[in-house]
Protein backbone atom coordinates (compact mmCIF):
# COMPACT_ATOMS: atom_id res chain seq x y z
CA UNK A 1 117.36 109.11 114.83
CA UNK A 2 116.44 105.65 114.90
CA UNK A 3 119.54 103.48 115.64
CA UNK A 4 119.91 100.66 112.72
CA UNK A 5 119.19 97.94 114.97
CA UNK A 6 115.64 99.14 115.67
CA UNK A 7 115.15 99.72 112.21
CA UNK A 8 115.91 95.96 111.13
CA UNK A 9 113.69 94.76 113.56
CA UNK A 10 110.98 97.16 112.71
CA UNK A 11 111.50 95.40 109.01
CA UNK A 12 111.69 92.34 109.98
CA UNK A 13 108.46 92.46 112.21
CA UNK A 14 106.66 94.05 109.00
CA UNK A 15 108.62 91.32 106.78
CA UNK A 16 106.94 88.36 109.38
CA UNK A 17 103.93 90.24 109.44
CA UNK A 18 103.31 90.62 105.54
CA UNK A 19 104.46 86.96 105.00
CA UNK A 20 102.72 85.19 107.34
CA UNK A 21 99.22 86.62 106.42
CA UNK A 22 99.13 84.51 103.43
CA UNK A 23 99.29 80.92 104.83
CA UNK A 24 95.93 80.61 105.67
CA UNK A 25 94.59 81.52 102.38
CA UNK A 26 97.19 79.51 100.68
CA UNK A 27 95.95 76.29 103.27
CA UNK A 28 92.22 77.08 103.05
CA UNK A 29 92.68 77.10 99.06
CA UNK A 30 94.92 73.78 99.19
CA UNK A 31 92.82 72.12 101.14
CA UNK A 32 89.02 73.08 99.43
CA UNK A 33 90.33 73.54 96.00
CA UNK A 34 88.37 76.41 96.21
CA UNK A 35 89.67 79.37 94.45
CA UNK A 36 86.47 81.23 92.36
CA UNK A 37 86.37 84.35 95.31
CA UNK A 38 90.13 85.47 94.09
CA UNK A 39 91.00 87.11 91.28
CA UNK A 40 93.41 86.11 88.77
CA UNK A 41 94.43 89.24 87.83
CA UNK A 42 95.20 90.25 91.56
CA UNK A 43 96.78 87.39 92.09
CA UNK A 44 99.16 87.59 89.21
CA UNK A 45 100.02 91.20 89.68
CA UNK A 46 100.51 90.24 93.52
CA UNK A 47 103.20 87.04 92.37
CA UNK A 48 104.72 89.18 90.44
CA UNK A 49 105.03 92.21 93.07
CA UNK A 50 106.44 89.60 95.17
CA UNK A 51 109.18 88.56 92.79
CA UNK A 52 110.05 92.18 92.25
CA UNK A 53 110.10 92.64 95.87
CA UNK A 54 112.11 89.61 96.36
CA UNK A 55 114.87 90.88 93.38
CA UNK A 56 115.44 93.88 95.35
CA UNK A 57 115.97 92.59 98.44
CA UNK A 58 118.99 90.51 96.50
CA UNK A 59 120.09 93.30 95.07
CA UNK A 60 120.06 95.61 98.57
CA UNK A 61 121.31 92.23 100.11
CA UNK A 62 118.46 92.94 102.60
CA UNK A 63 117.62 89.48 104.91
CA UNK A 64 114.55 90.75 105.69
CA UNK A 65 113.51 91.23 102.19
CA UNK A 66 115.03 88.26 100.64
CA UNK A 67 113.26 85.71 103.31
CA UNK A 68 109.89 87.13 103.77
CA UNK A 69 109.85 87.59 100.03
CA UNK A 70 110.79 84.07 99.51
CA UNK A 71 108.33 82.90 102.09
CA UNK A 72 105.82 84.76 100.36
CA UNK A 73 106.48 83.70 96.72
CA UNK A 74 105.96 80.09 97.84
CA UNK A 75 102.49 81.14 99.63
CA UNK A 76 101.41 83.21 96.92
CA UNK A 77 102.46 81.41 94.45
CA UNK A 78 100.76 77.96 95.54
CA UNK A 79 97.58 80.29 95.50
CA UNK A 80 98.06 81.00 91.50
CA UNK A 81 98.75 77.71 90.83
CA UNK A 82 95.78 76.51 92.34
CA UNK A 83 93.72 79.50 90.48
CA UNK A 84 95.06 78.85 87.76
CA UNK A 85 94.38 74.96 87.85
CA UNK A 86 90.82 75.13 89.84
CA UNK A 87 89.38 78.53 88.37
C-alpha cells in the first residue's frame, strides 16, 4: 500500500499539473482578446466544475484541492469573463 506521503505528492503533482495548464490560455486570451475558438458552454460547465471541485476540497480540508482549485478558478475564470465580454 501506498504510504500517505506518496499519495499527497502524487495529488499535488496532478493538482500543479491540472492548474497550471490553464495559464497560457488564460494569457493568450488576455492579451489578444481573442476568445471566438472556446465555447461558452464548456467554459461555464468547466468554472463551475472548478468551484465544485474547489468546495470539496474545503470540505475534505484537502491543500491540494483547495489551492490548485483556487489557482484554477482565477485562470478559468478570467477566461469566462473575457468570453463572456469579447464573444
Amino acid at each position: 500500500m501506498l504510504s500517505s506521503l506518496i499519495v499527497e505528492l502524487i495529488g499535488s503533482i496532478a493538482a500543479c499539473l491540472s492548474t497550471l495548464c490553464w495559464v497560457p490560455q488564460a494569457f493568450r486570451a488576455f492579451k489578444t482578446r481573442e476568445t471566438k475558438s472556446i465555447s461558452l458552454l464548456m467554459q461555464l460547465m468547466l468554472t463551475g466544475a472548478v468551484v465544485l471541485w474547489f468546495v470539496y476540497g474545503v470540505f475534505l480540508m484537502s491543500w491540494p484541492l483547495i489551492i490548485s482549485n483556487a489557482v484554477s478558478l482565477v485562470f478559468v475564470g478570467t477566461i469566462l469573463g473575457m468570453k463572456l465580454r469579447y464573444g
